[in-house]
N, C-alpha and C. Protein backbone atom coordinates (compact mmCIF):
# COMPACT_ATOMS: atom_id res chain seq x y z
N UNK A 1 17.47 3.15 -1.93
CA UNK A 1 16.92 3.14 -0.57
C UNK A 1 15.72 2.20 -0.52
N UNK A 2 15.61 1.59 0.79
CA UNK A 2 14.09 0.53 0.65
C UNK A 2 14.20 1.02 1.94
N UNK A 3 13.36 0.19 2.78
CA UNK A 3 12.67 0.65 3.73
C UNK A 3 11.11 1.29 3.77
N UNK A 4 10.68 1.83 2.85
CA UNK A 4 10.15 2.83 3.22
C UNK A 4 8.36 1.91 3.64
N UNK A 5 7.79 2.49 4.93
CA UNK A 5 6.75 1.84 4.93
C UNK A 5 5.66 2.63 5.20
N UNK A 6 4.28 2.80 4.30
CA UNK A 6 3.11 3.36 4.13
C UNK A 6 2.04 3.03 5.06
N UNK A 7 1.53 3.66 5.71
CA UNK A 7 0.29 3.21 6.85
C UNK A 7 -0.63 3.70 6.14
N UNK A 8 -1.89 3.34 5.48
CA UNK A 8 -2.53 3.42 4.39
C UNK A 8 -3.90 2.82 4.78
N UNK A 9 -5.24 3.57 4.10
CA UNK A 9 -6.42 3.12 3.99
C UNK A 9 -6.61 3.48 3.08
N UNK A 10 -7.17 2.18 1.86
CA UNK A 10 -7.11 2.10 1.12
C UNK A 10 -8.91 3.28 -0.20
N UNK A 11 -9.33 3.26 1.43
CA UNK A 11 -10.69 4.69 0.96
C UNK A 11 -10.52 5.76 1.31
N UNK A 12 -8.94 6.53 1.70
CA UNK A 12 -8.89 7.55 1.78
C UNK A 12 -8.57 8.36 1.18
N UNK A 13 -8.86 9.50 1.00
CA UNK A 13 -8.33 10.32 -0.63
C UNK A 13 -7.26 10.73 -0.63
N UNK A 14 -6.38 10.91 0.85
CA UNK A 14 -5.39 11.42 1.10
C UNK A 14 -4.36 10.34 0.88
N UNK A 15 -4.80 9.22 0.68
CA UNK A 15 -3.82 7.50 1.09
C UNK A 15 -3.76 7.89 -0.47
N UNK A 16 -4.91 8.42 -1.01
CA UNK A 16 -4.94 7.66 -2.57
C UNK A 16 -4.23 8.53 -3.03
N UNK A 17 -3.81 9.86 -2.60
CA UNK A 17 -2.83 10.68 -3.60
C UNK A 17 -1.72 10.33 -3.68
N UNK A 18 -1.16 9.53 -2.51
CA UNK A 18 0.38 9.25 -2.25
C UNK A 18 0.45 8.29 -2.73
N UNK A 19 -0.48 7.26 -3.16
CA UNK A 19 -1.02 5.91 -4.16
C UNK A 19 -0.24 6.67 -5.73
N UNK A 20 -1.66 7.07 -5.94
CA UNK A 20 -1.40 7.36 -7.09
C UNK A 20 0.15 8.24 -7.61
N UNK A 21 0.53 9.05 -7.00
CA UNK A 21 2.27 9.48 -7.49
C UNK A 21 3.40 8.43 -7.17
N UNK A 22 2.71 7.20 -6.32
CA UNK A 22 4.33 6.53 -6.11
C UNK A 22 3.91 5.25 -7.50
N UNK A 23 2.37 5.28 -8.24
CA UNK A 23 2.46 4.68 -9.26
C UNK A 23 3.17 5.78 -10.40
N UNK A 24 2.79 6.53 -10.89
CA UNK A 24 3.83 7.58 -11.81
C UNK A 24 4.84 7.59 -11.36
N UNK A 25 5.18 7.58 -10.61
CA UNK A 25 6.68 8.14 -10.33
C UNK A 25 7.75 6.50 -10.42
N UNK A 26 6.99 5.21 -9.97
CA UNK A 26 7.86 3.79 -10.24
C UNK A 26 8.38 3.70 -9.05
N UNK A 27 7.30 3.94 -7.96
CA UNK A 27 8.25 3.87 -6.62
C UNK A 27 7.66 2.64 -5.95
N UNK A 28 6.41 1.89 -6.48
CA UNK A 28 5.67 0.95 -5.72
C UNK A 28 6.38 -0.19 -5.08
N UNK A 29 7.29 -0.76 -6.21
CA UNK A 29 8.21 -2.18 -5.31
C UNK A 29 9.17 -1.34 -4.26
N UNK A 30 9.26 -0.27 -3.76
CA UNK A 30 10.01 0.18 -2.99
C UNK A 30 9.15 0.85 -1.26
N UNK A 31 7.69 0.21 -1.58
CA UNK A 31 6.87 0.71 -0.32
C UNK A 31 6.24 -0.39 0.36
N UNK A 32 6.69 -0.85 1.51
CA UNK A 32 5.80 -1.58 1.89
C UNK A 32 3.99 -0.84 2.74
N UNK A 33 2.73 -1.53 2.31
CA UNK A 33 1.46 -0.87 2.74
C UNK A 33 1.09 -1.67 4.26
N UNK A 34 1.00 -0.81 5.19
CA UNK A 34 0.33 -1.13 6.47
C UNK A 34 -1.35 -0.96 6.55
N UNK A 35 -1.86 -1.54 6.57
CA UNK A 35 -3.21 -1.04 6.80
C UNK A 35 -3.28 -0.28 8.05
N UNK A 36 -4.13 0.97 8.48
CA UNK A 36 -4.05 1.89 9.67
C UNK A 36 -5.62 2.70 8.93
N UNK A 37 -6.04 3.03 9.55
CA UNK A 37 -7.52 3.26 9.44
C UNK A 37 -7.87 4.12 11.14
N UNK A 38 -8.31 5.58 11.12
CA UNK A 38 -9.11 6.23 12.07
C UNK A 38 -9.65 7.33 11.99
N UNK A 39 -10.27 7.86 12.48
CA UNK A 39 -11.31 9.16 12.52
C UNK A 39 -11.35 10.60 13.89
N UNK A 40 -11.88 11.37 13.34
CA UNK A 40 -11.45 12.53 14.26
C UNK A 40 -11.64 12.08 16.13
N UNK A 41 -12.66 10.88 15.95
CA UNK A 41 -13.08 10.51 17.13
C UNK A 41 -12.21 9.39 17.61
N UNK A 42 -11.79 8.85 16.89
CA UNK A 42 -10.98 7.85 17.30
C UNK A 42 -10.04 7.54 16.29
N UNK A 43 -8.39 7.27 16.75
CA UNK A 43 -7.06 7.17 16.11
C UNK A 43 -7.13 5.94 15.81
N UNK A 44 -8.36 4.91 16.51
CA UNK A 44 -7.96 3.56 15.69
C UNK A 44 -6.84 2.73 15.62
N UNK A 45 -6.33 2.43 14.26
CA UNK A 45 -5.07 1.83 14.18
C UNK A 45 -3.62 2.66 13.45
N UNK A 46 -3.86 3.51 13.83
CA UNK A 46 -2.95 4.65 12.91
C UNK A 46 -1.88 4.79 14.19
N UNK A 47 -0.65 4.68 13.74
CA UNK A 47 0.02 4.56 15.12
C UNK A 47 1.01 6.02 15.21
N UNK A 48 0.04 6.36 16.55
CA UNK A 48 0.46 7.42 17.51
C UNK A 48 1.64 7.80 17.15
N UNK A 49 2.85 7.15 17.52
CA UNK A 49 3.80 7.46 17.99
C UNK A 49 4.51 7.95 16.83
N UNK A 50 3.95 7.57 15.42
CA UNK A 50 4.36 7.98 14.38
C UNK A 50 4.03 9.36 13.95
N UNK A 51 2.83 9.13 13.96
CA UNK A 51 1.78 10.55 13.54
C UNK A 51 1.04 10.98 14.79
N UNK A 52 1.10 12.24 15.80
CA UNK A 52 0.24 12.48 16.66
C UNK A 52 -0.94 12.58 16.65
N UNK A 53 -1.11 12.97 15.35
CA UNK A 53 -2.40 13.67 14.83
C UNK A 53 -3.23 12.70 14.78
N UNK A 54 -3.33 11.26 14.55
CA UNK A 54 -3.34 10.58 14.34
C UNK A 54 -4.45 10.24 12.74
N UNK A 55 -3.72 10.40 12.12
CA UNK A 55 -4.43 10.24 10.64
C UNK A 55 -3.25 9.62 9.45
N UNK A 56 -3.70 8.82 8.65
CA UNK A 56 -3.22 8.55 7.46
C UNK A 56 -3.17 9.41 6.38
N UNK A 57 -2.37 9.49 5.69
CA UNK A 57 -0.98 8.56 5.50
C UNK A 57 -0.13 8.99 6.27
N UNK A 58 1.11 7.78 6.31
CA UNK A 58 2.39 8.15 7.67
C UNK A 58 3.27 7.45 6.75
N UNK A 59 4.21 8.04 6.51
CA UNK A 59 5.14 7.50 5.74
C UNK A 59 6.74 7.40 6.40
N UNK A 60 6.99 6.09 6.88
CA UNK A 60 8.26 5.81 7.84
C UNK A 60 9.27 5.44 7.19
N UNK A 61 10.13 5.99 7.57
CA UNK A 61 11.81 5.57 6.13
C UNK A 61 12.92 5.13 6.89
N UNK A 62 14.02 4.61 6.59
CA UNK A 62 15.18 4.23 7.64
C UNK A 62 15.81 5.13 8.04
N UNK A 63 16.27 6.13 7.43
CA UNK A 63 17.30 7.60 7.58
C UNK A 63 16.44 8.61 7.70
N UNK A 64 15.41 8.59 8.85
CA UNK A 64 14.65 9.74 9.51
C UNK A 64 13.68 9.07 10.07
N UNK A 65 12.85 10.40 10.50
CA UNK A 65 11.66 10.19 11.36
C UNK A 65 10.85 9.87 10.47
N UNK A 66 9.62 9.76 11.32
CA UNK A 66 7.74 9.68 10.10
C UNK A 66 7.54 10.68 9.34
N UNK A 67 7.01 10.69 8.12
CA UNK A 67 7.00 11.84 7.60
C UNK A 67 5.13 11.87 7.68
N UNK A 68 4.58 12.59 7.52
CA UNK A 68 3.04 12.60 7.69
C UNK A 68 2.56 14.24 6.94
N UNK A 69 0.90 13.86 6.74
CA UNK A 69 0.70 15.18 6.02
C UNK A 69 0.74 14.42 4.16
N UNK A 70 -0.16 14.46 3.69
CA UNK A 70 0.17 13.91 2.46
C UNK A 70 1.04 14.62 1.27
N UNK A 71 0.65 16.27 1.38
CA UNK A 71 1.82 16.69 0.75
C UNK A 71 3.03 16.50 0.96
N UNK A 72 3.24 16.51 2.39
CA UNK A 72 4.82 16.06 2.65
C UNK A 72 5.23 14.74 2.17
N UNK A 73 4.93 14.16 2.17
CA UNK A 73 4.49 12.91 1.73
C UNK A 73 5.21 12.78 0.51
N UNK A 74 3.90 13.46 -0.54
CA UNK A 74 4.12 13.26 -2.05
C UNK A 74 5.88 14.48 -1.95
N UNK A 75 5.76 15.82 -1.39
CA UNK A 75 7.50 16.38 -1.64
C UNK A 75 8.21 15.08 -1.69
N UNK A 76 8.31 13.99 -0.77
CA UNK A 76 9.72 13.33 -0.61
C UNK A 76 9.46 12.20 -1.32
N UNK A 77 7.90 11.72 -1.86
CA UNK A 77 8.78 10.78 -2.72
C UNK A 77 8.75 11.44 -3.95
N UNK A 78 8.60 12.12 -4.66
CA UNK A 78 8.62 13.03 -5.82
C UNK A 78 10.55 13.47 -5.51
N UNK A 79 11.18 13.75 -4.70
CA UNK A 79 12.20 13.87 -4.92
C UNK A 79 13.15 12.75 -4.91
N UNK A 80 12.58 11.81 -4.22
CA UNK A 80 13.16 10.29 -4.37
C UNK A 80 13.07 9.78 -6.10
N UNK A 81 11.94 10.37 -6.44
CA UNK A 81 11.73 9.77 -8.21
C UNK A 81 12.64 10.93 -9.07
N UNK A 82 13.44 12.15 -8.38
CA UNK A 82 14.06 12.84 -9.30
C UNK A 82 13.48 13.79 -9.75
N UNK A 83 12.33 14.68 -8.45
CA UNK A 83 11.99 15.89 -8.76
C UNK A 83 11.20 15.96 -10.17
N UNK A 84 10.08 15.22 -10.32
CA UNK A 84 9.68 15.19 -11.96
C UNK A 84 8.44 15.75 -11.89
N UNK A 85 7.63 15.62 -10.74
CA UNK A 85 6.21 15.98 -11.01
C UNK A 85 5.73 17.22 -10.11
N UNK A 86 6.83 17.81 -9.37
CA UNK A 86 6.96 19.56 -8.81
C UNK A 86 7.50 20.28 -9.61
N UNK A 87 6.88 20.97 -10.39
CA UNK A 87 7.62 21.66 -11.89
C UNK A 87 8.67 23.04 -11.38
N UNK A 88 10.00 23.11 -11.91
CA UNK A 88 10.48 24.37 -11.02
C UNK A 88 9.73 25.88 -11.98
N UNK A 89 10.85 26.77 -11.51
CA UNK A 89 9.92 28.03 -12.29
C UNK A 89 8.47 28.35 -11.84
N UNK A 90 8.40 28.96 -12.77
CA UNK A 90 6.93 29.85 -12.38
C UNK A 90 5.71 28.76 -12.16
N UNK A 91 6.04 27.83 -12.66
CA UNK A 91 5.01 26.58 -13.00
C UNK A 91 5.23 26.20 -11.56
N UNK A 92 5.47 26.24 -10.60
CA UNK A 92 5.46 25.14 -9.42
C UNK A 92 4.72 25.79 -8.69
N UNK A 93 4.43 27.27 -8.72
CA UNK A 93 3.47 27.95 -7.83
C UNK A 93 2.00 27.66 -8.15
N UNK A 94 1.84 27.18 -9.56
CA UNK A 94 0.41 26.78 -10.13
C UNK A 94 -0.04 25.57 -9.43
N UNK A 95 1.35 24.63 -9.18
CA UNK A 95 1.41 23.61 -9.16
C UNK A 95 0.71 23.25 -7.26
N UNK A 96 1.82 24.08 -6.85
CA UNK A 96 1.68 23.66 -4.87
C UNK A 96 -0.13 24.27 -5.12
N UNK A 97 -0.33 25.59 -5.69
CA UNK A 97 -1.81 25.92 -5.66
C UNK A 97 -2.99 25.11 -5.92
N UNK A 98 -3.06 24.88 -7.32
CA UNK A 98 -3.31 23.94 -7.48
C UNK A 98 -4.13 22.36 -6.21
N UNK A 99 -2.72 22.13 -6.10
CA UNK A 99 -2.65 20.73 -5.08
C UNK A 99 -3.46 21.23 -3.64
N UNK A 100 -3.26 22.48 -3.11
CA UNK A 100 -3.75 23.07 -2.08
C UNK A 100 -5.19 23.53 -2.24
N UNK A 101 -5.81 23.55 -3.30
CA UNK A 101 -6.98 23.43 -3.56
C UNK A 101 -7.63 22.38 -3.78
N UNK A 102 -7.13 21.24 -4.59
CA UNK A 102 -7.78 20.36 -4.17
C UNK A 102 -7.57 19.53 -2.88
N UNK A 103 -6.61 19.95 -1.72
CA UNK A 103 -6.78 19.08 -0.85
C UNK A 103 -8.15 19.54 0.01
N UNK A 104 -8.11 21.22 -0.15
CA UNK A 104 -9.23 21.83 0.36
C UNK A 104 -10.36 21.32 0.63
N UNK A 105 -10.96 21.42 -1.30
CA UNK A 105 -11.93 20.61 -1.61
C UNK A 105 -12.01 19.06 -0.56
N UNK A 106 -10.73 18.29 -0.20
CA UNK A 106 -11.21 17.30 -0.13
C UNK A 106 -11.59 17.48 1.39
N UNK A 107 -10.77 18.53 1.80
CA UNK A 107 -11.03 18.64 3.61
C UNK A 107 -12.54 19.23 4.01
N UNK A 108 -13.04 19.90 2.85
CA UNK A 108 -14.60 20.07 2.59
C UNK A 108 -15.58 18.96 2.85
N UNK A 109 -15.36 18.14 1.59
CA UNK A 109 -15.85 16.90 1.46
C UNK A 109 -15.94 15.94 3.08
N UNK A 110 -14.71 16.08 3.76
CA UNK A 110 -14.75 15.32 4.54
C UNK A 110 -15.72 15.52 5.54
N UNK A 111 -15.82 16.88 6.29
CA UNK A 111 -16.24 17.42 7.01
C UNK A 111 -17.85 17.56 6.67
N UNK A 112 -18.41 17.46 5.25
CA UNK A 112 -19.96 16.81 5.25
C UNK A 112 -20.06 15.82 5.46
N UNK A 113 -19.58 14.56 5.15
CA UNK A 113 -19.27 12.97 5.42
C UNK A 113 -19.25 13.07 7.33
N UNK A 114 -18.47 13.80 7.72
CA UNK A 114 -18.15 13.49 9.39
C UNK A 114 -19.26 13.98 9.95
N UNK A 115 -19.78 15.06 9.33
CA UNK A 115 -21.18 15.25 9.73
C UNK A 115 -22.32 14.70 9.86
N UNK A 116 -22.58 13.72 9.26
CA UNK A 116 -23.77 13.04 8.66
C UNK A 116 -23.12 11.88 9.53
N UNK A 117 -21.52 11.32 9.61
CA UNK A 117 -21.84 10.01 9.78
C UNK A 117 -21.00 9.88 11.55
N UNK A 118 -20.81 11.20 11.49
CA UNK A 118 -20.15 10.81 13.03
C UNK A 118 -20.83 12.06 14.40
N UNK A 119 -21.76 12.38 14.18
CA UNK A 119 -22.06 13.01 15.21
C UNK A 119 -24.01 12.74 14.82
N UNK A 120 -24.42 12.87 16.04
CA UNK A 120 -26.00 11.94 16.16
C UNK A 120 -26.58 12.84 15.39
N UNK A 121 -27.86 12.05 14.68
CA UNK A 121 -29.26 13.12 14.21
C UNK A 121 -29.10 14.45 14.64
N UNK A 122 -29.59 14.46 16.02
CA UNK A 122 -30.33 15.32 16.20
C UNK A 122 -29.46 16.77 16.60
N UNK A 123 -28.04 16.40 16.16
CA UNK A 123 -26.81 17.21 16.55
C UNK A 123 -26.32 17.77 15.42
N UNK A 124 -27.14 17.16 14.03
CA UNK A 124 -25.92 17.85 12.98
C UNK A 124 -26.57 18.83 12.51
N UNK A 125 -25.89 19.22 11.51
CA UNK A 125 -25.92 21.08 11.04
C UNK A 125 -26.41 21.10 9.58
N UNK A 126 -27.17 21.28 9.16
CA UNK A 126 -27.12 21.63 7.67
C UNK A 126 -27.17 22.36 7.45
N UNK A 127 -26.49 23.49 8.12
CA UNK A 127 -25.87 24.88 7.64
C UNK A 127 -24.11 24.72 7.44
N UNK A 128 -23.64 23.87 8.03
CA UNK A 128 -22.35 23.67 8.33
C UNK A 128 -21.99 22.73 6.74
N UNK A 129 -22.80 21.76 6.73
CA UNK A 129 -23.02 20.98 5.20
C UNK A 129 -22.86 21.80 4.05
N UNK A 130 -24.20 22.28 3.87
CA UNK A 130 -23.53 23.31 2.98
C UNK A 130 -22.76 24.69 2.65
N UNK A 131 -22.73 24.52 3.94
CA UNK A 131 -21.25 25.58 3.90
C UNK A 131 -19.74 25.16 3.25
N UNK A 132 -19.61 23.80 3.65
CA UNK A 132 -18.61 22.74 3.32
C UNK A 132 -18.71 23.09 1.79
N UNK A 133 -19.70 22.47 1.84
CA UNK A 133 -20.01 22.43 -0.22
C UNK A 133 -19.73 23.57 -0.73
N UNK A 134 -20.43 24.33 -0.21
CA UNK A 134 -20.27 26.15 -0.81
C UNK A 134 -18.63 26.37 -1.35
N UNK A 135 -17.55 25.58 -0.58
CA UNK A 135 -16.34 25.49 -0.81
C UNK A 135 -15.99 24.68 -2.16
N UNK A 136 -16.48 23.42 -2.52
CA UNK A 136 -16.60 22.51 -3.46
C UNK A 136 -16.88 23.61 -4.34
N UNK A 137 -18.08 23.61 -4.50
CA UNK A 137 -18.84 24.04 -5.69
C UNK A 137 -18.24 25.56 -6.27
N UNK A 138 -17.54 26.50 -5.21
CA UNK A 138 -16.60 28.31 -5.48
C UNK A 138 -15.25 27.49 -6.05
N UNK A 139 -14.61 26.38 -5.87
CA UNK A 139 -13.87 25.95 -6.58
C UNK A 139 -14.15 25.65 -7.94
N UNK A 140 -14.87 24.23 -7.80
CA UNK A 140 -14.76 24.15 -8.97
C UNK A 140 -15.47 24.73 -10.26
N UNK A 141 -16.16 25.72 -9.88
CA UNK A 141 -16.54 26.98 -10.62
C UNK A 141 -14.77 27.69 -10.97
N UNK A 142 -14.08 27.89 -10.17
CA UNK A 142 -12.34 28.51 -10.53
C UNK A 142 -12.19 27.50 -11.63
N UNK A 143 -12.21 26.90 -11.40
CA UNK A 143 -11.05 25.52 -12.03
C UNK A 143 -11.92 25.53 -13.35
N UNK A 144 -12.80 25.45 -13.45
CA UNK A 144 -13.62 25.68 -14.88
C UNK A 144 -13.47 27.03 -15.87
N UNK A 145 -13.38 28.37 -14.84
CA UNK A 145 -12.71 28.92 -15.47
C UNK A 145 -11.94 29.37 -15.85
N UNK A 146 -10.64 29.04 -14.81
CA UNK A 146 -9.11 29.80 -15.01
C UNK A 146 -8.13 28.88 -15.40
N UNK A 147 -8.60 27.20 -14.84
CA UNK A 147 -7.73 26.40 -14.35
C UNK A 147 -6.81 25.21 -15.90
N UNK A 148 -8.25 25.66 -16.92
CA UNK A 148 -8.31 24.32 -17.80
C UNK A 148 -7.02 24.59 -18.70
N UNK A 149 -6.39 25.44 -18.99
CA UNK A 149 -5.17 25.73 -19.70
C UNK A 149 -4.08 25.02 -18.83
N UNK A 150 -3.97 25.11 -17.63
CA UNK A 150 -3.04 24.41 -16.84
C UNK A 150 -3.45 22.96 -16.53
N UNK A 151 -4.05 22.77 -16.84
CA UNK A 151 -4.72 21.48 -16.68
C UNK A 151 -4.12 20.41 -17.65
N UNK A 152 -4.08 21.53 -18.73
CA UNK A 152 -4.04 20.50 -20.39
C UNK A 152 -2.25 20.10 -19.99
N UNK A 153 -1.60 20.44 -19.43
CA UNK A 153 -0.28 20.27 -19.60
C UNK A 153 0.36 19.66 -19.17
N UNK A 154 1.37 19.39 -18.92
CA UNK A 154 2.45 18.47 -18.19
C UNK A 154 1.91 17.49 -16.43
N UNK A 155 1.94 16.33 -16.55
CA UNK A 155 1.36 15.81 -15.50
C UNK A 155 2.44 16.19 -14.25
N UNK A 156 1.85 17.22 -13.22
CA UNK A 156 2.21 17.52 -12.46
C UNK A 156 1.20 16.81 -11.07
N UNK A 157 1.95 17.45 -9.99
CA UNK A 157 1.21 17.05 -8.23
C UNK A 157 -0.19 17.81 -7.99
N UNK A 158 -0.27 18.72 -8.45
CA UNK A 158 -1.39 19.48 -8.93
C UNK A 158 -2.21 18.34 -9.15
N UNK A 159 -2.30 18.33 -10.72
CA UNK A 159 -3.18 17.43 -11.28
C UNK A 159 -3.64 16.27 -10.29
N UNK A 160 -2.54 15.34 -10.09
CA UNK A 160 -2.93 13.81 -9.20
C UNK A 160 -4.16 14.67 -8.39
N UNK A 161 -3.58 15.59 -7.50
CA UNK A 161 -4.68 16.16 -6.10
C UNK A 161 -5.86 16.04 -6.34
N UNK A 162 -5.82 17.07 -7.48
CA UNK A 162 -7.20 16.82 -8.06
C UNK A 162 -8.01 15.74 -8.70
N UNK A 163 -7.29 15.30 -9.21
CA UNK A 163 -7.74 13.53 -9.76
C UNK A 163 -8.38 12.95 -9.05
N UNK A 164 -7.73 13.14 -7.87
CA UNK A 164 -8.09 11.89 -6.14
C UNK A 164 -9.37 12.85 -5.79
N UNK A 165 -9.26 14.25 -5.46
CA UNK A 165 -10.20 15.14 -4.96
C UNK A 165 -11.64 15.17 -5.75
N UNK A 166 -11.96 15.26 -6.59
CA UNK A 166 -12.58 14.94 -8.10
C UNK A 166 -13.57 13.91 -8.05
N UNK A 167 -12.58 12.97 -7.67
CA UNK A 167 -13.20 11.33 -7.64
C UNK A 167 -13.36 10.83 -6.06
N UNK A 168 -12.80 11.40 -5.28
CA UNK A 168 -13.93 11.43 -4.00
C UNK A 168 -15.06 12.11 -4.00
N UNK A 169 -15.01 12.89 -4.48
CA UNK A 169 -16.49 14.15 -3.98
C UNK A 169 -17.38 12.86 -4.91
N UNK A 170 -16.99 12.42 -6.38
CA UNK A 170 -17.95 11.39 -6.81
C UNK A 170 -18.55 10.35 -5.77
N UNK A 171 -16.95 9.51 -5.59
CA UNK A 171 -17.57 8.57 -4.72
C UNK A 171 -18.25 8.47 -3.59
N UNK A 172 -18.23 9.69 -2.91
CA UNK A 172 -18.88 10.09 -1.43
C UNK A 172 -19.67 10.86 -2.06
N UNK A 173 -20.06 11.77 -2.66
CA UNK A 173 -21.20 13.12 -2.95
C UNK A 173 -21.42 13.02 -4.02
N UNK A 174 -22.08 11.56 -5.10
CA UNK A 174 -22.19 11.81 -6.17
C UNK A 174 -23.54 12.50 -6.58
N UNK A 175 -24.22 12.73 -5.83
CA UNK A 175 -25.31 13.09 -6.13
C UNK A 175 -25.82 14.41 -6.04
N UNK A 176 -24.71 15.28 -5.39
CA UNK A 176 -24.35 16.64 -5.90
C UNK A 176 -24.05 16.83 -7.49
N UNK A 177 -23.79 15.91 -8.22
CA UNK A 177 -23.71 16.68 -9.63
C UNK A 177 -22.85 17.54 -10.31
N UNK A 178 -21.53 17.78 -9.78
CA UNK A 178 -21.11 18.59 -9.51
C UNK A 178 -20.60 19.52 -11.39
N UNK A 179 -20.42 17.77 -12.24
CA UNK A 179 -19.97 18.46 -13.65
C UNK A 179 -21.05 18.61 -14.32
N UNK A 180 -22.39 19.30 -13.86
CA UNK A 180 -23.38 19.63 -14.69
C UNK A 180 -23.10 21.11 -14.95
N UNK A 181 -22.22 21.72 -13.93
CA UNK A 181 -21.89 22.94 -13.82
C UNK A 181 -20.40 23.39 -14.31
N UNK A 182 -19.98 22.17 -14.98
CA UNK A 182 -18.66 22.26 -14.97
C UNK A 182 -18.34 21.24 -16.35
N UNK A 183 -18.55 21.41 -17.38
CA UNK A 183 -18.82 19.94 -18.33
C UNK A 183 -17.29 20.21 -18.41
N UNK A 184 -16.15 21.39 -18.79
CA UNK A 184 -15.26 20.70 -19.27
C UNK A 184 -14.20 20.16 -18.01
N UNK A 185 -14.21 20.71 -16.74
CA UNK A 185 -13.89 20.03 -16.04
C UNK A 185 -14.19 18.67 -15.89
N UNK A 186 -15.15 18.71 -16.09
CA UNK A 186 -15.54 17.05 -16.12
C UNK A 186 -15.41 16.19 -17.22
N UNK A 187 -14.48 16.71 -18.29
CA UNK A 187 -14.28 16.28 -19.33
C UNK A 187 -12.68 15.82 -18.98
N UNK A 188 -12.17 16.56 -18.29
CA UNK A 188 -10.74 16.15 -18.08
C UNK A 188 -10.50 15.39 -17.15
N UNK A 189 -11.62 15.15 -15.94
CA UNK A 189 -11.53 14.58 -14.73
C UNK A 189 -11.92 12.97 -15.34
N UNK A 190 -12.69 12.52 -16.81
CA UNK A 190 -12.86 11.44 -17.12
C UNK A 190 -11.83 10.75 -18.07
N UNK A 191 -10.75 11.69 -18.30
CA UNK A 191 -9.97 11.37 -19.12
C UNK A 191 -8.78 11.07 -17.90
N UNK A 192 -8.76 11.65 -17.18
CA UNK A 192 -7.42 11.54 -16.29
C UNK A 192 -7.82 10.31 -15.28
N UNK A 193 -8.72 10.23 -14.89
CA UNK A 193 -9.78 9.09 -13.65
C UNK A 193 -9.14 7.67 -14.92
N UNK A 194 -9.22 7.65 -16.16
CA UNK A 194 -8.89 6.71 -16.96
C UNK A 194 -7.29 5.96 -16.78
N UNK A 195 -6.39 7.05 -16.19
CA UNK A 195 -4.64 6.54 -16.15
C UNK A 195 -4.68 5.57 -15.22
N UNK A 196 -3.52 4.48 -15.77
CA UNK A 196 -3.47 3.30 -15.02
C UNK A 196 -3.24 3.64 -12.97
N UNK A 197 -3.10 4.59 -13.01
CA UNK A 197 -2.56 5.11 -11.61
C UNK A 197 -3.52 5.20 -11.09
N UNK A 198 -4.66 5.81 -11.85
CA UNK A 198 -5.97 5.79 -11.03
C UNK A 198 -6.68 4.83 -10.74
N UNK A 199 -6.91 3.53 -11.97
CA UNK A 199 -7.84 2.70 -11.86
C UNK A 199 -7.09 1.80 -10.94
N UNK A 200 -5.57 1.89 -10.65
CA UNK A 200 -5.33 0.50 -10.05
C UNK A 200 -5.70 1.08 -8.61
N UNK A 201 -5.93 2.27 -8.48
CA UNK A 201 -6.51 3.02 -6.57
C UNK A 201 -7.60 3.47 -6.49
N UNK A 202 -8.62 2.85 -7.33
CA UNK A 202 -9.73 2.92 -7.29
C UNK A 202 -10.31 2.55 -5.31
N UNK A 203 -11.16 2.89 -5.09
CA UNK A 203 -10.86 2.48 -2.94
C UNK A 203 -12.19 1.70 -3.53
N UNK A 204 -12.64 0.21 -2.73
CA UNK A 204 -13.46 -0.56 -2.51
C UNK A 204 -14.67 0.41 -2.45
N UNK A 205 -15.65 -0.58 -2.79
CA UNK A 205 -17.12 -0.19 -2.31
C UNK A 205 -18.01 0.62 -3.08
């Protein structure tokens, strides 16, 4: 199958998860990338008619509609690569969990960022801020202590989430600190941030 075409910003964490699995998975010469870029305030260049919602990623194929939502996303091309990185069995519930936590985290993250950078001074909340965080930080306190056995194992959709999730909160909130509280999480997040999948979706800036 070809066709398939990606509406993509290349600093979004959500662009970068579906980045990073269509590099593991060997799906890249098979995607063409649209640039599409917008915000809760404005849809920008992300096209409507594809995604209502209007947010990236939008993933358009010949034999269907848009698919949108980044997990949905990563389901179909993960089954296009032959079902390899949604583990079946008991392992896939770790797995969707997992991934659903770190998108959390990242929908956290975002929502301090939109705070600070899209609504005026004298309007924002820094109760709402770190409330956001309060979410970051009750995670990855979990993930430090329940998570690192599942961690060590088989590169699953899980993992990527977090990879991307991980390394946004760096690149946007590095100054939260976050693996001072967390060394071996942050021991795995520097070993995995290292796979060619990551460094080649590293986002500008």
């Amino acid at each position: 199958m070809s066709g398939l075409t990606l509406y993509h910003s290349p600093t979004s964490p959500y662009v970068r998860k579906v980045m990073v699995l269509a590099h593991e998975a060997g799906l890249l010469d098979r995607i063409a990338l649209v640039p599409a870029s917008g915000t809760p305030l404005d849809s920008g260049t992300v096209p409507l008619a594809a995604n209502p919602l209007g947010k990236v990623p939008v993933l358009t194929r010949p034999d269907g509609g848009a698919l949108y939502d980044s997990r949905v996303i990563c389901r179909y091309l993960d089954a296009l690569a032959g079902d390899r990185f949604y583990p079946q069995g008991a392992r896939q519930w770790d797995c969707i969990t997992l991934e659903a936590t770190a998108d959390g985290m990242l929908d956290a993250a975002l929502e301090m960022m939109y705070e600070s950078r899209l609504r005026a001074e004298q309007i924002r909340s820094a109760e709402i801020v770190e409330g956001q965080w309060s979410k970051i930080s009750r995670s990855i306190a979990v993930l430090e202590d329940r998570w690192m056995a599942y961690l060590a194992g088989p590169l699953c959709m899980g993992q990527m989430a977090l990879g991307c999730a991980l390394a946004y909160i760096d690149f946007r909130l590095g100054a939260r600190d976050w693996r001072n509280a967390a060394p071996v999480l942050a021991a795995w997040q520097g070993g995995f941030a290292a796979r060619d999948s990551m460094t080649a979706t590293t986002p500008p800036g």
